[in-house]
C-alpha atoms as a PDB file:
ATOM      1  CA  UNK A   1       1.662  13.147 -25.450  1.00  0.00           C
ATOM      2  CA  UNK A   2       4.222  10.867 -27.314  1.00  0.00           C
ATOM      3  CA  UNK A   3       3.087   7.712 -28.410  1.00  0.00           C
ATOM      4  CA  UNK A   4       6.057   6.084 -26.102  1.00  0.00           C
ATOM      5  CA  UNK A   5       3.569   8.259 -23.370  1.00  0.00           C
ATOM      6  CA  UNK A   6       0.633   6.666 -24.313  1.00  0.00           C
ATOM      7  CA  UNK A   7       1.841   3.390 -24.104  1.00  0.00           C
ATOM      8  CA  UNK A   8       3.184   3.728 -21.016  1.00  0.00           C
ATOM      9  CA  UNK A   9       0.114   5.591 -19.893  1.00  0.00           C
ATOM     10  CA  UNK A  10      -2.788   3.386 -20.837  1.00  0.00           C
ATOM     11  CA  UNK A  11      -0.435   0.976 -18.537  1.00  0.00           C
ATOM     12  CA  UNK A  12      -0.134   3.906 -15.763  1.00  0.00           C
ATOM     13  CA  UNK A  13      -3.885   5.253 -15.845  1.00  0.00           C
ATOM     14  CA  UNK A  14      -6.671   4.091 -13.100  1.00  0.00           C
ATOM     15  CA  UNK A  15      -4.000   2.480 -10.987  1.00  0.00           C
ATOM     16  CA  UNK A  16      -3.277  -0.435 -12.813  1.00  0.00           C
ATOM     17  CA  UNK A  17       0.369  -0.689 -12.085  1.00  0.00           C
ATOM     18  CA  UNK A  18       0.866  -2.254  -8.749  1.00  0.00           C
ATOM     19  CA  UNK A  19      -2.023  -0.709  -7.670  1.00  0.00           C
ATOM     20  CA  UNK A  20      -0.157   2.873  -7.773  1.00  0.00           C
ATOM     21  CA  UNK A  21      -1.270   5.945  -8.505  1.00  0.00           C
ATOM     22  CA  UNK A  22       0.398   8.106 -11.574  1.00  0.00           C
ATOM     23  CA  UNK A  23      -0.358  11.154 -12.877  1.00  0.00           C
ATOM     24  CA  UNK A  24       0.415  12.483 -16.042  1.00  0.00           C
ATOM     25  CA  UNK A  25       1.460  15.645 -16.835  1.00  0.00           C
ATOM     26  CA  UNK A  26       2.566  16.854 -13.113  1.00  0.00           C
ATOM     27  CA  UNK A  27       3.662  20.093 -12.038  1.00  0.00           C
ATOM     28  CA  UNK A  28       6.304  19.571  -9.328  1.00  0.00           C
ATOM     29  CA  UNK A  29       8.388  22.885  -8.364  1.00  0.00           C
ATOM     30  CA  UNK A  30       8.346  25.065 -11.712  1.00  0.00           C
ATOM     31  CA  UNK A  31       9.227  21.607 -13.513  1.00  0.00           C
ATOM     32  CA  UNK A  32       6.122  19.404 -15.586  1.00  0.00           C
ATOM     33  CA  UNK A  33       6.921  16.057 -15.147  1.00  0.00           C
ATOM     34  CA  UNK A  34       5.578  13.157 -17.953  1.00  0.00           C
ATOM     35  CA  UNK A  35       4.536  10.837 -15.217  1.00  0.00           C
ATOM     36  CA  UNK A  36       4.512  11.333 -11.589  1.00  0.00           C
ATOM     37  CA  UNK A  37       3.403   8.951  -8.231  1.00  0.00           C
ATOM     38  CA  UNK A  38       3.137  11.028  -5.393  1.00  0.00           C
ATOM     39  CA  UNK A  39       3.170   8.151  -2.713  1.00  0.00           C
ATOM     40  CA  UNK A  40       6.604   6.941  -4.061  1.00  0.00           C
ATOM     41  CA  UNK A  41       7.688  10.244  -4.882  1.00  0.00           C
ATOM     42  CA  UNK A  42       8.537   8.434  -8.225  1.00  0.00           C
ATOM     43  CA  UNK A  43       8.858  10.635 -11.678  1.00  0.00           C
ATOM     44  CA  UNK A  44       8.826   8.654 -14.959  1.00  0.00           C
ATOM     45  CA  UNK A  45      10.284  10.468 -17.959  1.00  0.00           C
ATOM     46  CA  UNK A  46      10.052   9.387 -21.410  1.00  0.00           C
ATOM     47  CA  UNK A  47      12.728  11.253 -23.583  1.00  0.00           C
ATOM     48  CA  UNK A  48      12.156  11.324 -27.381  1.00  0.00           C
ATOM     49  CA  UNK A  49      15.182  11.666 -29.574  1.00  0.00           C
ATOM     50  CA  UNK A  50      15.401  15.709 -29.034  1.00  0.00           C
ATOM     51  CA  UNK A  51      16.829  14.821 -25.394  1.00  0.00           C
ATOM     52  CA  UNK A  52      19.821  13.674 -27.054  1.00  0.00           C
ATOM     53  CA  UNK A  53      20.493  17.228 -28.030  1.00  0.00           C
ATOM     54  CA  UNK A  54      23.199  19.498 -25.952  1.00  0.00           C
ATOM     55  CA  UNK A  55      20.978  21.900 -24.526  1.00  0.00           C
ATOM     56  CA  UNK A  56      18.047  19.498 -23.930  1.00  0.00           C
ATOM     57  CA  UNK A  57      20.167  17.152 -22.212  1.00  0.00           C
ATOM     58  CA  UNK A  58      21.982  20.200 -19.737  1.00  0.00           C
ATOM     59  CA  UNK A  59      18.144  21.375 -18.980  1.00  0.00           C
ATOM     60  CA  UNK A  60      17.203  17.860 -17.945  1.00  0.00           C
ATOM     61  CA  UNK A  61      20.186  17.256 -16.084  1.00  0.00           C
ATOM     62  CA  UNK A  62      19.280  20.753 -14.014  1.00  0.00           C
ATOM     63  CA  UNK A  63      15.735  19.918 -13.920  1.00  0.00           C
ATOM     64  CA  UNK A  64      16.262  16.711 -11.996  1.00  0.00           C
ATOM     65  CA  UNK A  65      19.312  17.541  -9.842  1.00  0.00           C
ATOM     66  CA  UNK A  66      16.281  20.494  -8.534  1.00  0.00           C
ATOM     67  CA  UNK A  67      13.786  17.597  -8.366  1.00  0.00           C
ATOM     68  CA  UNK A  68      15.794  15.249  -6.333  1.00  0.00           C
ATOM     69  CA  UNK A  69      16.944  17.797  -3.784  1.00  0.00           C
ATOM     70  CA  UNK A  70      13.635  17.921  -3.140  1.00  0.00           C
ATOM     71  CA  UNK A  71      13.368  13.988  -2.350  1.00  0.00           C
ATOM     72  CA  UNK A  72      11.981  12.741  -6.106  1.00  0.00           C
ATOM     73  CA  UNK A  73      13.591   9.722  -7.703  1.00  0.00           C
ATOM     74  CA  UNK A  74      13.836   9.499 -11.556  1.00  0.00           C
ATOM     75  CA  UNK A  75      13.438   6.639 -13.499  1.00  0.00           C
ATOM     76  CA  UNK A  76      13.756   7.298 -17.553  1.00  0.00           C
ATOM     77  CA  UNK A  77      12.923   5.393 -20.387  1.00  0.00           C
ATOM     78  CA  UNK A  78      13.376   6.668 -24.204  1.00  0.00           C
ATOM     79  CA  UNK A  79      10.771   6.820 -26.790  1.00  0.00           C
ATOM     80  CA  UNK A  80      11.959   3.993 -28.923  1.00  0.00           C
ATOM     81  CA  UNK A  81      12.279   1.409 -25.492  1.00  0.00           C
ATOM     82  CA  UNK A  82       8.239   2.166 -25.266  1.00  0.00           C
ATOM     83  CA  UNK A  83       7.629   1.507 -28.660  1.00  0.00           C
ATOM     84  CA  UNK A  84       9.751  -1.164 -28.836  1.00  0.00           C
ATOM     85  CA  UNK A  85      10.605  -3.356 -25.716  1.00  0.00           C
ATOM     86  CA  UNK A  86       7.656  -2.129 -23.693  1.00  0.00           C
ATOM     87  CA  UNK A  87       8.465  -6.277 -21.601  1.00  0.00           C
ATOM     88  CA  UNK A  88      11.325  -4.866 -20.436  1.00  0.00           C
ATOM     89  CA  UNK A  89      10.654  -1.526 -19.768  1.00  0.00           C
ATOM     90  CA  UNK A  90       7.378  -2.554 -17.374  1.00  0.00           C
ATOM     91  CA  UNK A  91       9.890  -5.425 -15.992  1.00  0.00           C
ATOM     92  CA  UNK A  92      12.657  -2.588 -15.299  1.00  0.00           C
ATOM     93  CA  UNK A  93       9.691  -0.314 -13.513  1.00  0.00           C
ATOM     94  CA  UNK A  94       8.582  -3.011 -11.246  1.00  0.00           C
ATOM     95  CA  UNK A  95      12.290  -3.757 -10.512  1.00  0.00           C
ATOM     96  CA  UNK A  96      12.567  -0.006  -9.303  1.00  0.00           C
ATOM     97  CA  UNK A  97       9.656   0.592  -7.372  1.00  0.00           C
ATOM     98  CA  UNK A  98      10.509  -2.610  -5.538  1.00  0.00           C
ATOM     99  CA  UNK A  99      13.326  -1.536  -4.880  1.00  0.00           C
ATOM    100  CA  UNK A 100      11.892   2.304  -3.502  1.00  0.00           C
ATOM    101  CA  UNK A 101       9.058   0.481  -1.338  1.00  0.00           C
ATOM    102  CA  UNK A 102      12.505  -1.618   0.387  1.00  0.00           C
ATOM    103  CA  UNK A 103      14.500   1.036   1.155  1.00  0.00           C
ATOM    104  CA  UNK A 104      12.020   2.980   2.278  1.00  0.00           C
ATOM    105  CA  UNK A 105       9.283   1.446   4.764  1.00  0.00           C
ATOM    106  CA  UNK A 106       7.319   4.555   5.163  1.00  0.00           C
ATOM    107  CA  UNK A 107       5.862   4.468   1.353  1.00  0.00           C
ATOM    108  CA  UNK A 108       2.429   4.281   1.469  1.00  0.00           C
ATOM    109  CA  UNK A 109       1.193   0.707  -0.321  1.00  0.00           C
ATOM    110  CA  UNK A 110      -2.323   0.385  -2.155  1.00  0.00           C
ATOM    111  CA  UNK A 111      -4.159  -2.147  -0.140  1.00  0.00           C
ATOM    112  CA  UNK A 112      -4.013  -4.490  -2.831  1.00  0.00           C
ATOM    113  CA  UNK A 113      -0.627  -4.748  -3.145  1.00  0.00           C
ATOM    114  CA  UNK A 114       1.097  -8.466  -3.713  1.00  0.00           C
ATOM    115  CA  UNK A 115       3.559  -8.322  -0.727  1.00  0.00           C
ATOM    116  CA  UNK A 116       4.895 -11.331  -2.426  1.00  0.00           C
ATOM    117  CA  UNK A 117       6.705  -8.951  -4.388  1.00  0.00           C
ATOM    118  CA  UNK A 118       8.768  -7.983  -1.581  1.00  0.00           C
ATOM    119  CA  UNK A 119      10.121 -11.098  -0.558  1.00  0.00           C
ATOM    120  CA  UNK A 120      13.860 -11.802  -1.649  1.00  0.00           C
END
């Protein structure tokens, strides 16, 4: 892993994030994903400075379009936003999986979840 993966996975790990589980290092299709929640159907990707390249960024772009035909939403993050505005990167998560869990009422919630969250 990264460090930006670490980060965000010692935030991830044991369901600490809204009471979600994530995986890391998910095989989905023929694809590994960096992080993965299976009852939002959620991928997080954190893309280091290589995914800037041509050929890395074409791969990606096929890798996902395959991934969401299959119903999985993408939210990505670079390297440098974990290292360095890790705030607004968790605040930008929590935006999006709000956002998942009201447009679709079927996701699963941990039974601790603050429903307050949902409200607005």
């Amino acid at each position: 892993m990264t460090s930006g993966e670490v980060i965000l996975w010692n935030i991830l790990k044991d369901n600490k994030f809204l009471g979600f589980d994530f995986d890391r290092q998910r095989c989905i299709d023929n694809y590994i994903v960096d992080f993965y929640c299976k009852d939002l159907m959620l991928v997080i990707e954190v893309d280091g400075t290589y995914h800037t390249y041509e050929e890395t960024f074409v791969k990606d772009e096929i890798r996902q379009t395959k991934l969401e035909s299959l119903g999985v939403k993408f939210m990505r993050f670079t390297e440098a936003e974990m290292k360095h505005d890790i705030v607004n990167v968790m605040r930008a998560l929590e935006d999006g999986i709000i956002e998942l869990i009201k447009r679709d009422s079927s996701v699963n919630l941990p039974k601790d979840f603050d429903m307050s969250l949902l409200v607005g």
